[in-house]
C-alpha atoms as a PDB file:
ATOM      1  CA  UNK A   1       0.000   0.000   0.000  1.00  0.00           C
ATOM      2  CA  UNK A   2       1.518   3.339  -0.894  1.00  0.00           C
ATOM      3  CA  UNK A   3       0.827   6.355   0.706  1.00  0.00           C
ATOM      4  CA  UNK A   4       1.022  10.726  -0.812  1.00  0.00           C
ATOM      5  CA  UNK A   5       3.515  11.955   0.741  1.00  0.00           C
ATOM      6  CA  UNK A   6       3.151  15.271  -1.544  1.00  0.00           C
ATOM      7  CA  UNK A   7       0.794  17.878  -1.102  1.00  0.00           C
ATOM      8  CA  UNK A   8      -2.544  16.935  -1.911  1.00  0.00           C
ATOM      9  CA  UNK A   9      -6.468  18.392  -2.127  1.00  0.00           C
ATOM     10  CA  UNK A  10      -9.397  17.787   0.185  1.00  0.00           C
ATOM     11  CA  UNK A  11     -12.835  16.762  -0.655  1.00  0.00           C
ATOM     12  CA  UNK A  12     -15.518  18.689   0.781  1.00  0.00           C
ATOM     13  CA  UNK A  13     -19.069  17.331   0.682  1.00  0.00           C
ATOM     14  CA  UNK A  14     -21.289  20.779  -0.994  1.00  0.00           C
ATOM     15  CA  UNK A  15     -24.896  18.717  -0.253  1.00  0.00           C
ATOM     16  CA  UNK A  16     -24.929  18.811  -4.391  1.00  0.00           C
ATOM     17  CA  UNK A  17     -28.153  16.990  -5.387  1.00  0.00           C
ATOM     18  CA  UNK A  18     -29.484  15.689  -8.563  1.00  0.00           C
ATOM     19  CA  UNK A  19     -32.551  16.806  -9.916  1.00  0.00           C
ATOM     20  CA  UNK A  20     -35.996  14.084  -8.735  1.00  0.00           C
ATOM     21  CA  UNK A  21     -38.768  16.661 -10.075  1.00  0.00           C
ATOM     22  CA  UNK A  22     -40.680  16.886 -13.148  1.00  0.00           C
ATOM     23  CA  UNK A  23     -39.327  17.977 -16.285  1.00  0.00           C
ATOM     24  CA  UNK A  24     -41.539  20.348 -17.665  1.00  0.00           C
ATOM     25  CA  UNK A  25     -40.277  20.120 -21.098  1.00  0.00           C
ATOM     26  CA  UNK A  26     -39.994  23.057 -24.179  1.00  0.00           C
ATOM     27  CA  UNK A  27     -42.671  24.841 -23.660  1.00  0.00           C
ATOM     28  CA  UNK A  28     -41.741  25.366 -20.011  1.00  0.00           C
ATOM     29  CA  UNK A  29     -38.725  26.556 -20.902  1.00  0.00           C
ATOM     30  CA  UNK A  30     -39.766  29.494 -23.424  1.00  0.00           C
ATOM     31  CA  UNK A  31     -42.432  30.667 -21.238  1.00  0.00           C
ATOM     32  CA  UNK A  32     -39.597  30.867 -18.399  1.00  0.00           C
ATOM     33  CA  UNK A  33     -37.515  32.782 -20.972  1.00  0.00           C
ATOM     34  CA  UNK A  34     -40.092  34.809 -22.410  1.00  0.00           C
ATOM     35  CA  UNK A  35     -41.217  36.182 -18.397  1.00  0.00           C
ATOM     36  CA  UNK A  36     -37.494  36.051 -17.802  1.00  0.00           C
ATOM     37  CA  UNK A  37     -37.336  38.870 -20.832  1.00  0.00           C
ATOM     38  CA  UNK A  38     -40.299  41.231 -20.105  1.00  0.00           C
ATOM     39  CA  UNK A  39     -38.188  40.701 -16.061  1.00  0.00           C
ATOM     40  CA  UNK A  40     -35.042  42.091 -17.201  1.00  0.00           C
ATOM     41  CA  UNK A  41     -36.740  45.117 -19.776  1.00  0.00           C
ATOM     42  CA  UNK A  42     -37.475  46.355 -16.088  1.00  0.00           C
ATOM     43  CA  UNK A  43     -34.596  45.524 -14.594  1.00  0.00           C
ATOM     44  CA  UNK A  44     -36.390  43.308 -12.308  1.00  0.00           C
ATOM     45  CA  UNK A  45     -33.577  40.585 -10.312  1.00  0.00           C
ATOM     46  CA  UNK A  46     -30.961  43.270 -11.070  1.00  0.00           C
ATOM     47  CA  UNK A  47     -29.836  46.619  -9.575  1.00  0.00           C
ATOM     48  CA  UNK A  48     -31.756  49.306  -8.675  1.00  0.00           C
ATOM     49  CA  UNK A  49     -29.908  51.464 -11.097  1.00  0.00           C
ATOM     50  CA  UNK A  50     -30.977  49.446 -13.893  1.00  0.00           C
ATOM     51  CA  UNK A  51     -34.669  49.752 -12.974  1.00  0.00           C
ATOM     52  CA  UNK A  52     -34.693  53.674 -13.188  1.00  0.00           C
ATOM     53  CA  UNK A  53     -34.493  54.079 -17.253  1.00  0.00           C
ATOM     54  CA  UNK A  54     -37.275  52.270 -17.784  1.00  0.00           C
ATOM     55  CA  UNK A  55     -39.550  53.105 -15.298  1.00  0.00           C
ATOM     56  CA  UNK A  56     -38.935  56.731 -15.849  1.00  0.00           C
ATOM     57  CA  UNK A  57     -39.029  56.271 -19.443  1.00  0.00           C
ATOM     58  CA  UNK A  58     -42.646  54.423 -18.945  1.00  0.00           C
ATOM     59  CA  UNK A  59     -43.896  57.338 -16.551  1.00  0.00           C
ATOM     60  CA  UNK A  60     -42.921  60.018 -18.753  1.00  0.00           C
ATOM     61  CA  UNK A  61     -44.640  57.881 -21.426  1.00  0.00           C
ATOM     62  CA  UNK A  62     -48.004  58.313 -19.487  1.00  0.00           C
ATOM     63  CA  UNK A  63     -47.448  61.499 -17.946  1.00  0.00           C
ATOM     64  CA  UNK A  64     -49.366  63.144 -21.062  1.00  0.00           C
ATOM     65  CA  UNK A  65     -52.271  60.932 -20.647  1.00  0.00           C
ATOM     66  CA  UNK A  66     -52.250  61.659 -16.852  1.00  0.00           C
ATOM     67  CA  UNK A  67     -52.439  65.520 -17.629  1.00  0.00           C
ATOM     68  CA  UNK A  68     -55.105  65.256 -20.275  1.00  0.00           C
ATOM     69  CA  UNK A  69     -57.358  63.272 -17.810  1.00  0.00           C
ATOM     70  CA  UNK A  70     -56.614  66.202 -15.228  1.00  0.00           C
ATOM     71  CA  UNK A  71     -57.634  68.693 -17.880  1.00  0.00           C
ATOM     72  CA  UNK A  72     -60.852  66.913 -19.454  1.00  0.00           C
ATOM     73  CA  UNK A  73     -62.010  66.609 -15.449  1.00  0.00           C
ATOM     74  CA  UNK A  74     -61.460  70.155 -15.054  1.00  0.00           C
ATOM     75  CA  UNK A  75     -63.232  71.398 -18.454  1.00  0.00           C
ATOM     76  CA  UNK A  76     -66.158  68.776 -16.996  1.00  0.00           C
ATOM     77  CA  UNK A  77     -66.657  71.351 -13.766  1.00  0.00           C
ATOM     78  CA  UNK A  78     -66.657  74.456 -16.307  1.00  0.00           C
ATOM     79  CA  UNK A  79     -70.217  73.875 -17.547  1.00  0.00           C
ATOM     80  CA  UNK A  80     -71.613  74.696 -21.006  1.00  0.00           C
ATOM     81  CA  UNK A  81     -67.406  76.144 -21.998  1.00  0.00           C
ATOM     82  CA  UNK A  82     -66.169  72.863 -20.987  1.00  0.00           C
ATOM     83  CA  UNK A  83     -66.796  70.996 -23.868  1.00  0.00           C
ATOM     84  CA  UNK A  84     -64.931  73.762 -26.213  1.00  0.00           C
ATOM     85  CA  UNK A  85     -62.512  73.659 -23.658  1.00  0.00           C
ATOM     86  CA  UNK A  86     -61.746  69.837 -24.043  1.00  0.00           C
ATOM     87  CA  UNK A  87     -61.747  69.956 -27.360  1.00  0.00           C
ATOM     88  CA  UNK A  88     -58.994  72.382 -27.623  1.00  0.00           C
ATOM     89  CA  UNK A  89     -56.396  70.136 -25.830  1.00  0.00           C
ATOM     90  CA  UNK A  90     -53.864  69.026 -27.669  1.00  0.00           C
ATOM     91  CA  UNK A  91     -53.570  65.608 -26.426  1.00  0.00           C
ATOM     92  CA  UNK A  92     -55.844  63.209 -27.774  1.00  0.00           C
ATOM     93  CA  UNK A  93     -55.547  59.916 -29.295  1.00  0.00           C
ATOM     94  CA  UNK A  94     -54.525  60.868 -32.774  1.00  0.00           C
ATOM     95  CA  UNK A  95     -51.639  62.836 -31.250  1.00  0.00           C
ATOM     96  CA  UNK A  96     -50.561  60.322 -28.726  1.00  0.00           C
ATOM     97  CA  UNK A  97     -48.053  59.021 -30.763  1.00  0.00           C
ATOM     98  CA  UNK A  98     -46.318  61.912 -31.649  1.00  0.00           C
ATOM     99  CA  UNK A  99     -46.217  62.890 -28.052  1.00  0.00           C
ATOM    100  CA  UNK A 100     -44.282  59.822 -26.745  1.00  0.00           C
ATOM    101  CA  UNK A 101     -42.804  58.322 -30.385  1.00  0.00           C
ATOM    102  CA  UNK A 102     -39.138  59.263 -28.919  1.00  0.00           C
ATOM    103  CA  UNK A 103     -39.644  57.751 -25.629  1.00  0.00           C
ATOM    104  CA  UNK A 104     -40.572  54.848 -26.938  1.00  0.00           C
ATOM    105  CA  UNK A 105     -37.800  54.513 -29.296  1.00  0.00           C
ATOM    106  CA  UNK A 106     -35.240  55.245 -26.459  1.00  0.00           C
ATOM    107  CA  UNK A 107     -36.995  52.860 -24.225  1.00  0.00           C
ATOM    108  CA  UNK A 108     -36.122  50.420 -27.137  1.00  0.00           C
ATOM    109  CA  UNK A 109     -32.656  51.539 -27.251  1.00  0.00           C
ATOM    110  CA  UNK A 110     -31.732  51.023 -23.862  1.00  0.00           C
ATOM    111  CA  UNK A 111     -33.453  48.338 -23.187  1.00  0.00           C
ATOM    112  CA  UNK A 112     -32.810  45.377 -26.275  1.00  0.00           C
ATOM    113  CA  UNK A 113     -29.296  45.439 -25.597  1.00  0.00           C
ATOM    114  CA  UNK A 114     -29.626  44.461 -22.062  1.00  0.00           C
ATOM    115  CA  UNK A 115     -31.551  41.469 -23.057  1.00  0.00           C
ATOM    116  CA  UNK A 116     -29.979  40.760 -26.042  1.00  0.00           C
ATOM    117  CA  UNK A 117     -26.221  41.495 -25.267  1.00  0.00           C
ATOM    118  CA  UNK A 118     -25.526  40.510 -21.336  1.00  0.00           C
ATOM    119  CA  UNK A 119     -26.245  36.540 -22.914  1.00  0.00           C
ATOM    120  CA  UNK A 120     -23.563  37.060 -25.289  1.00  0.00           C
ATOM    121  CA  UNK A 121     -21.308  39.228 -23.601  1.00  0.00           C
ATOM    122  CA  UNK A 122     -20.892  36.478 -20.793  1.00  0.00           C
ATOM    123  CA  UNK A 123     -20.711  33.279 -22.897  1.00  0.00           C
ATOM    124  CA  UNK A 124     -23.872  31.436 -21.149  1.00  0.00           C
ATOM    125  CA  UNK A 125     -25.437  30.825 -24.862  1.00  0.00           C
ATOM    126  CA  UNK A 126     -24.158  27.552 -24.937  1.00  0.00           C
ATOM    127  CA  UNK A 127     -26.066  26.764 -21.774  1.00  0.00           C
ATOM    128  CA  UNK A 128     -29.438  28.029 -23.171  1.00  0.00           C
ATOM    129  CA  UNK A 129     -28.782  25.701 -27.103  1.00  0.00           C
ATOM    130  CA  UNK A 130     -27.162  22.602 -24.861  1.00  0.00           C
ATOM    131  CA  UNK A 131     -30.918  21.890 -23.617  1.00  0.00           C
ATOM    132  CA  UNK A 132     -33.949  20.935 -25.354  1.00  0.00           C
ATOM    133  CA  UNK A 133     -34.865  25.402 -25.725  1.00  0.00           C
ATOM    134  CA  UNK A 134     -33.521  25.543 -29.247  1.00  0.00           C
ATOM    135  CA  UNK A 135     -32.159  28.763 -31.042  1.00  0.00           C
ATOM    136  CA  UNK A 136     -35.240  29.770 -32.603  1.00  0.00           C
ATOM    137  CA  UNK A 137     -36.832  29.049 -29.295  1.00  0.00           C
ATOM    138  CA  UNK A 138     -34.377  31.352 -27.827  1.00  0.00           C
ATOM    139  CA  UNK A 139     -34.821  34.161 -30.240  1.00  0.00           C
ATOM    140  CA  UNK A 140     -38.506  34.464 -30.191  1.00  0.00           C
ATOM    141  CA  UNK A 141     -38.635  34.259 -27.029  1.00  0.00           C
ATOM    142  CA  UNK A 142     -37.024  37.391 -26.298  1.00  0.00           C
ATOM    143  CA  UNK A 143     -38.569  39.178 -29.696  1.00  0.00           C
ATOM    144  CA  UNK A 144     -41.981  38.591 -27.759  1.00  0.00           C
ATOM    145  CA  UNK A 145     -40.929  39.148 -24.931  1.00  0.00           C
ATOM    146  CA  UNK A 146     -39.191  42.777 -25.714  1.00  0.00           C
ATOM    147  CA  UNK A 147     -42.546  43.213 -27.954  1.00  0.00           C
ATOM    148  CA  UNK A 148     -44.659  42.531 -25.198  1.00  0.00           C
ATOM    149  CA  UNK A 149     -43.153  45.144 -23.036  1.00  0.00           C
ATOM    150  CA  UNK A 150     -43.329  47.871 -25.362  1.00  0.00           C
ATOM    151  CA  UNK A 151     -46.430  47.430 -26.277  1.00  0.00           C
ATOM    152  CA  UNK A 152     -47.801  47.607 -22.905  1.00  0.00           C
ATOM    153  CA  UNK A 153     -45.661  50.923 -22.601  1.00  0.00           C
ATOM    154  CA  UNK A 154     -47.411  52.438 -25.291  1.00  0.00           C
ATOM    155  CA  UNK A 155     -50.656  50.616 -24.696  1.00  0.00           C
ATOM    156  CA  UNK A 156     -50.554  52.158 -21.058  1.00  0.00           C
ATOM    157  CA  UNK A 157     -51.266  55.849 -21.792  1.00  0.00           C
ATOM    158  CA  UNK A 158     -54.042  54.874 -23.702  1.00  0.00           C
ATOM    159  CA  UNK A 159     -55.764  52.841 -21.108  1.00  0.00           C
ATOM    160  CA  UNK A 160     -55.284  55.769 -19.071  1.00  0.00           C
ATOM    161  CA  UNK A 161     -56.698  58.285 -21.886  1.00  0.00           C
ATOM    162  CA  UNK A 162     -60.056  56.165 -22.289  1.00  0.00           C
ATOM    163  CA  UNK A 163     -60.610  55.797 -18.791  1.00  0.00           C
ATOM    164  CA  UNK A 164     -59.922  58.987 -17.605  1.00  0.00           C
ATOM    165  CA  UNK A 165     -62.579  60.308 -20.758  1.00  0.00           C
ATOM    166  CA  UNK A 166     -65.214  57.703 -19.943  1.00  0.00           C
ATOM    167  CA  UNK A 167     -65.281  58.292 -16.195  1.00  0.00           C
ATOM    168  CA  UNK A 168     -64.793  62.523 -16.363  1.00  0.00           C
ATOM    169  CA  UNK A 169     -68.196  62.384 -19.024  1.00  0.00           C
ATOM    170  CA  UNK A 170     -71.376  63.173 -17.062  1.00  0.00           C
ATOM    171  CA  UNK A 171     -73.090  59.727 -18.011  1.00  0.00           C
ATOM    172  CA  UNK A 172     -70.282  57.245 -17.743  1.00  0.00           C
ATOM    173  CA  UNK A 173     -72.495  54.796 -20.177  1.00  0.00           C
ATOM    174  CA  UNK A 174     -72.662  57.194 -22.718  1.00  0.00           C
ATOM    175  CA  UNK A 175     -68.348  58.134 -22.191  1.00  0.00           C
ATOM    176  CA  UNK A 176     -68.177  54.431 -22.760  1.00  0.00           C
ATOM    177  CA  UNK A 177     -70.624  54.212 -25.898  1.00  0.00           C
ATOM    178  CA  UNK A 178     -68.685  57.880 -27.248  1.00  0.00           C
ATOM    179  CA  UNK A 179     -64.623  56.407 -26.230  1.00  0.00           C
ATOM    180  CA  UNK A 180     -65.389  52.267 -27.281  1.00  0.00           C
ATOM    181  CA  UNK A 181     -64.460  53.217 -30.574  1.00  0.00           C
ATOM    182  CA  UNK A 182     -61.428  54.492 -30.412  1.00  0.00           C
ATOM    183  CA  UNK A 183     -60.042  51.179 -28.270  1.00  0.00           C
ATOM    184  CA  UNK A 184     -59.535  49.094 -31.606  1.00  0.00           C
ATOM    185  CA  UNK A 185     -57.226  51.624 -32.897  1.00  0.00           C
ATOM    186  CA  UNK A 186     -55.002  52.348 -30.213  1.00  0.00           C
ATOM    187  CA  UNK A 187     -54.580  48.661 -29.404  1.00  0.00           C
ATOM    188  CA  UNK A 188     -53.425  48.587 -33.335  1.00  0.00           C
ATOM    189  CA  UNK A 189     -51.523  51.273 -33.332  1.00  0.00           C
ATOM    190  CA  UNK A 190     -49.356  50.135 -30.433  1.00  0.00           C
ATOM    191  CA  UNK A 191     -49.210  46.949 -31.602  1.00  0.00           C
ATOM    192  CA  UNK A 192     -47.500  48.123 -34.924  1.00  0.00           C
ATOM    193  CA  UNK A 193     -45.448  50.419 -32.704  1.00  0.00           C
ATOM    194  CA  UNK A 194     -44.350  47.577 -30.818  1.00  0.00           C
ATOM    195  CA  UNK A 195     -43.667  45.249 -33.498  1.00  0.00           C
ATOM    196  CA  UNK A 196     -41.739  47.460 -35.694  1.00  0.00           C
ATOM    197  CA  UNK A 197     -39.623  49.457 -33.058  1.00  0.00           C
ATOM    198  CA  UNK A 198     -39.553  46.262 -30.972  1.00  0.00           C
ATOM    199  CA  UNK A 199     -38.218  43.615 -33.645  1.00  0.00           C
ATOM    200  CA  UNK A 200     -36.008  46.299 -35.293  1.00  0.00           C
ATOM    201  CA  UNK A 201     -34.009  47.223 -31.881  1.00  0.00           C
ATOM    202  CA  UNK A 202     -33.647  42.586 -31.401  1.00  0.00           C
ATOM    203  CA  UNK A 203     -31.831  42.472 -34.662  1.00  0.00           C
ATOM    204  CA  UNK A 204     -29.350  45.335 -34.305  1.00  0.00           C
ATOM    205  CA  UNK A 205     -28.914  43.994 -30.976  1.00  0.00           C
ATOM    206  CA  UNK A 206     -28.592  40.371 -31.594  1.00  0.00           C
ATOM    207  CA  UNK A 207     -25.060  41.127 -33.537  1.00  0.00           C
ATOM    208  CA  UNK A 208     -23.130  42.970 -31.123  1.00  0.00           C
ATOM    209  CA  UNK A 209     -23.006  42.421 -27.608  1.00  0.00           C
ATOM    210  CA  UNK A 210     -21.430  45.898 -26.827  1.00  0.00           C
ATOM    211  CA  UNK A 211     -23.860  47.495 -25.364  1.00  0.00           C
ATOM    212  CA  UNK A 212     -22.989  51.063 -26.379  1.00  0.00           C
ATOM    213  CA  UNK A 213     -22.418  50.130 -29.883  1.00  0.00           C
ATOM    214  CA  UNK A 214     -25.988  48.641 -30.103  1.00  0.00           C
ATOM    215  CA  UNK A 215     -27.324  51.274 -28.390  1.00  0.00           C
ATOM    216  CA  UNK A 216     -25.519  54.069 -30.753  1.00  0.00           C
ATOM    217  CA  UNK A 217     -26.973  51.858 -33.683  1.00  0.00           C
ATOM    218  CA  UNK A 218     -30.321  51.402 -32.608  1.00  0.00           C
ATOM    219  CA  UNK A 219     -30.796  55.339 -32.187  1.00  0.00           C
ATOM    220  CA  UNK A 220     -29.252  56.093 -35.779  1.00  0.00           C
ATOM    221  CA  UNK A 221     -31.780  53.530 -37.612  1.00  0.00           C
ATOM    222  CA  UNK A 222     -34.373  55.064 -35.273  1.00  0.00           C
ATOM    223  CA  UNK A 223     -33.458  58.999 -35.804  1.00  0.00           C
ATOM    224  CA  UNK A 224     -31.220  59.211 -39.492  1.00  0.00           C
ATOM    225  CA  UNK A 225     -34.065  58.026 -41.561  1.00  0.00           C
ATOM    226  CA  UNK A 226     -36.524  60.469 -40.822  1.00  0.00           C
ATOM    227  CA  UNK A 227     -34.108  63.232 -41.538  1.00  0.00           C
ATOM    228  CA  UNK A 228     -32.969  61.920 -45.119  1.00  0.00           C
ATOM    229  CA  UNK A 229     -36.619  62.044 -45.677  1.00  0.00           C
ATOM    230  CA  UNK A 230     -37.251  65.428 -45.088  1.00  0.00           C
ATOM    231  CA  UNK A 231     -34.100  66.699 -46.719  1.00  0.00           C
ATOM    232  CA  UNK A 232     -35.396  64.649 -49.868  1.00  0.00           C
ATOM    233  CA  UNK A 233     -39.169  65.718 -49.388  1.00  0.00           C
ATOM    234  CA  UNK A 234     -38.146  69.371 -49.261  1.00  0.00           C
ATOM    235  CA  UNK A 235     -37.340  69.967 -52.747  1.00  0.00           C
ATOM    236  CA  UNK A 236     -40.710  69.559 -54.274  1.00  0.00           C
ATOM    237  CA  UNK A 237     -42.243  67.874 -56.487  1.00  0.00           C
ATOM    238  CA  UNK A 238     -39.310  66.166 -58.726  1.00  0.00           C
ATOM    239  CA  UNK A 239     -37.072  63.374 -58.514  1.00  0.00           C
ATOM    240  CA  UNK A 240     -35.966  63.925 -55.000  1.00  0.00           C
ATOM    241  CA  UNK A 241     -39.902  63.580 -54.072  1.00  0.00           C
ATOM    242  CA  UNK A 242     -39.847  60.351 -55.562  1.00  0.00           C
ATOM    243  CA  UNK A 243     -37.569  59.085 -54.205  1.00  0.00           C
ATOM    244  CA  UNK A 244     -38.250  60.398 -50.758  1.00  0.00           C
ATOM    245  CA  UNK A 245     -41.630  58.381 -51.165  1.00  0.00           C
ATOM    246  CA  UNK A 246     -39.339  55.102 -51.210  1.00  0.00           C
ATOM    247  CA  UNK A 247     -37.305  56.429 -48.615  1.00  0.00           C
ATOM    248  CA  UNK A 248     -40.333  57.486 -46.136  1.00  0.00           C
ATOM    249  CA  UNK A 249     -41.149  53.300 -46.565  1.00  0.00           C
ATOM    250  CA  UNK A 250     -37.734  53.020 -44.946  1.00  0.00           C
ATOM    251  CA  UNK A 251     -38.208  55.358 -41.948  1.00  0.00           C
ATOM    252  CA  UNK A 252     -39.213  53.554 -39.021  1.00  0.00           C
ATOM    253  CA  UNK A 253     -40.279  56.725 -37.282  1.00  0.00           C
ATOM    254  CA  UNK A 254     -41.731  58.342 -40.235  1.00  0.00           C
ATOM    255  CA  UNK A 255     -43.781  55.003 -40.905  1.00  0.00           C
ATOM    256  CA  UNK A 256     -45.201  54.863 -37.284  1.00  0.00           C
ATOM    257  CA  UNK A 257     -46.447  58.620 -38.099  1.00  0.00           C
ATOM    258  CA  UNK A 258     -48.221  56.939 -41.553  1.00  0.00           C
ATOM    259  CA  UNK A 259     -49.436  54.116 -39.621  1.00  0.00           C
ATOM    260  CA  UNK A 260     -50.902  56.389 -36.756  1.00  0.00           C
ATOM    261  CA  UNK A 261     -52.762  58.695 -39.176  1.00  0.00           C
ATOM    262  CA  UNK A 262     -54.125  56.155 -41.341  1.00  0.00           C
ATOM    263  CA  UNK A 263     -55.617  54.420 -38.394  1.00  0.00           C
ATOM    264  CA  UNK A 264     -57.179  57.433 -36.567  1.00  0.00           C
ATOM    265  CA  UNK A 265     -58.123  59.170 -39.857  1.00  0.00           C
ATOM    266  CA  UNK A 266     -55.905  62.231 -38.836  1.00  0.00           C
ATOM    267  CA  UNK A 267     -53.370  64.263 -40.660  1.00  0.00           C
ATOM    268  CA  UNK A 268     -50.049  63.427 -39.720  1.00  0.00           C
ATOM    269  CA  UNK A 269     -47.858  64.975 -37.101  1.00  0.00           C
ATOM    270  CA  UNK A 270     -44.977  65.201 -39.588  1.00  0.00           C
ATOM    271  CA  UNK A 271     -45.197  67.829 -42.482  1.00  0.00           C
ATOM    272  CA  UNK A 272     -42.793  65.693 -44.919  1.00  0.00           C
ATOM    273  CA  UNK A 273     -45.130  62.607 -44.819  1.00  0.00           C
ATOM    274  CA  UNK A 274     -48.084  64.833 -44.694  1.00  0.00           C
ATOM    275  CA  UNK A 275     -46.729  66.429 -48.082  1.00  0.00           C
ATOM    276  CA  UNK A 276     -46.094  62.542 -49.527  1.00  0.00           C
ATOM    277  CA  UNK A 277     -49.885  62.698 -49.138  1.00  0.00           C
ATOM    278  CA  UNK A 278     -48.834  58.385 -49.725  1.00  0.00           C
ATOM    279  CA  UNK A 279     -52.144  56.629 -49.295  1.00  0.00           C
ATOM    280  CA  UNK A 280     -52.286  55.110 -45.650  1.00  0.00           C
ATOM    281  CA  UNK A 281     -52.658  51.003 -46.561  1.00  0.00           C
ATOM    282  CA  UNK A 282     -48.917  51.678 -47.463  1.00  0.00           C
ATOM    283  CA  UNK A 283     -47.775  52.715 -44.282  1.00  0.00           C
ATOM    284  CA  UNK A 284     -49.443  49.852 -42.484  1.00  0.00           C
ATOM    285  CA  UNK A 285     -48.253  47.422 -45.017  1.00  0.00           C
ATOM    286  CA  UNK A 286     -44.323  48.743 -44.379  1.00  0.00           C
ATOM    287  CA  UNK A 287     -44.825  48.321 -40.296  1.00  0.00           C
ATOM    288  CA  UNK A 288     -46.340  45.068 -40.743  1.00  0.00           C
ATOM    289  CA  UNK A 289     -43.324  43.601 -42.956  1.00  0.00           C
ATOM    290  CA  UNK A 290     -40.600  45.753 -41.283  1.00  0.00           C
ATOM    291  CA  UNK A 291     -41.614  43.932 -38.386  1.00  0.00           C
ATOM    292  CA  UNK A 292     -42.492  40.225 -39.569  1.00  0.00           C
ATOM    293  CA  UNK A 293     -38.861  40.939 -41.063  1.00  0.00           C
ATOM    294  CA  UNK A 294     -36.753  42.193 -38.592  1.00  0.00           C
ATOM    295  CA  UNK A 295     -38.298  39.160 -36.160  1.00  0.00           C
ATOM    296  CA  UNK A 296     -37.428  36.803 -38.871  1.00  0.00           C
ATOM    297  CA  UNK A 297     -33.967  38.137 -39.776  1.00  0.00           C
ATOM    298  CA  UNK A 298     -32.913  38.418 -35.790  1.00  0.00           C
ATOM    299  CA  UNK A 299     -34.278  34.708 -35.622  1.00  0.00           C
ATOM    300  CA  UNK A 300     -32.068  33.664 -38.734  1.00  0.00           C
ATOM    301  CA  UNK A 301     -28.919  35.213 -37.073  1.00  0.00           C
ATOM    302  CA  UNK A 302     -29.539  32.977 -33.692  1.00  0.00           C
ATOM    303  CA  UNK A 303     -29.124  29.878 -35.981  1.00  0.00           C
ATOM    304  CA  UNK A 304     -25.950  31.006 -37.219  1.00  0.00           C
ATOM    305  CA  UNK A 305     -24.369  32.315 -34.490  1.00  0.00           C
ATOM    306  CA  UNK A 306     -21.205  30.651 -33.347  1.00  0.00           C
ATOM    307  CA  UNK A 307     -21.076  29.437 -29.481  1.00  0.00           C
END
């Protein structure tokens, strides 16, 4: 029998225990991703530091709504001049958008690279693709789950518009019968929001997981476009209006402004896409496959990613 004389290791016993429970299988796992996504868009499980862009961001979204509510119940106590008064207010729900566009696109912007990045930026992908979640799995899951929040960022004002209206109107069942209408169009409006701004900040930030470089990049697709298309739009009628009309298609922002006043049957906030005068099916058409695109693309680059 021989015995170490050297220096050797010791063995501690950690209580380390295999796994006896259930194994909830795929569609366990992308719901836990998909909550574990809208989670960290907060900055829920992290530092407090990380939950004060977003929540500010979010408040600021519905601080408009918040005031409008304020005024409407004030013009209510004014009497026969209230109604004149209300209707001079300048936030409504054809001018939401254009109120709280930019916070929602730098809520996007901060935001997709956290979830998006971190993943990458720490090497834990392999532990996400070496169980049965596979990379599509993965991806959507945190498309949606980005989506998801957004949308109920921009769907929040809203909410807070209609009930605010219906409960300030001297009959509440006749607020309710005047405001019902309006509900199917803000719910599509943020959804396009949502699904454009949403899926376009995934894919820039599913190929870099530098946070500042995604977050630079997100910002220039988000603010450039809109300026090319006014510099193009402002020479008149001509070439450069043609192909400013191509360009507009292009512009995230400026399509969002399209899609908001085709669906509320408003003029829109910008005076470049107003002067397109582009019909509004267009508009809705480019959010719809900007977004069905950028999901797919940022899904696509998940497959081929090396880990």
């Amino acid at each position: 029998m021989t015995t170490a004389t050297g220096p050797g290791g010791s063995i501690y016993d950690l209580g380390y225990r295999g796994y006896d429970g259930p194994r909830l299988g795929r569609r366990s796992a992308v719901r836990a991703l998909f909550a574990h996504a809208i989670r960290t868009c907060f900055g829920i499980g992290r530092g407090g530091r990380a939950k004060i862009p977003p929540f500010v961001l979010a408040g600021l979204a519905i601080l408009p709504a918040v005031i409008a509510v304020g005024f409407a119940a004030l013009a209510a106590q004014a009497g026969p001049g209230g109604e004149a008064i209300e209707q001079a207010s300048p936030i409504r729900y054809e001018s939401y958008y254009g109120l709280v566009g930019i916070l929602v696109m730098l809520f996007c912007a901060g935001q997709a690279p956290e979830l998006f990045g971190r993943d990458q930026r720490y090497g834990v992908l392999p532990l996400y693709f070496s169980r049965v979640l596979t990379r599509a799995d993965y991806a959507l899951a945190k498309v949606f789950g980005l989506i998801a929040v957004v949308a109920g960022v921009v769907l929040a004002p809203y909410v807070v518009l209609f009930i605010g209206r219906v409960f300030v109107a001297p009959d509440p069942i006749t607020g309710l019968r005047d405001e019902i209408d309006a509900v199917p169009r803000f719910v599509a409006q943020a959804l396009l929001v949502a699904g454009l701004l949403g899926g376009l900040a995934s894919l820039i930030s599913s190929w870099t997981p530098r946070r500042a470089y995604a977050i630079a990049a997100i910002i220039a697709v988000f603010i450039i476009p809109p300026i090319i298309v006014a510099i193009l739009g402002s020479g008149g009628v001509g070439t450069n209006t043609d192909i400013a009309r191509i360009a507009v298609l292009l512009s995230p922002g400026d399509v969002l402004v399209g899609t908001n006043s085709a669906i509320f049957g408003s003029i829109p906030d910008s005076p470049t896409v107003a002067a397109l005068d582009m019909p509004g099916w267009t508009f809705v058409l480019a959010a719809i496959i900007g977004a069905l695109g950028s999901i797919g693309l940022t899904v696509r680059r998940y497959r081929r990613i090396s880990t």
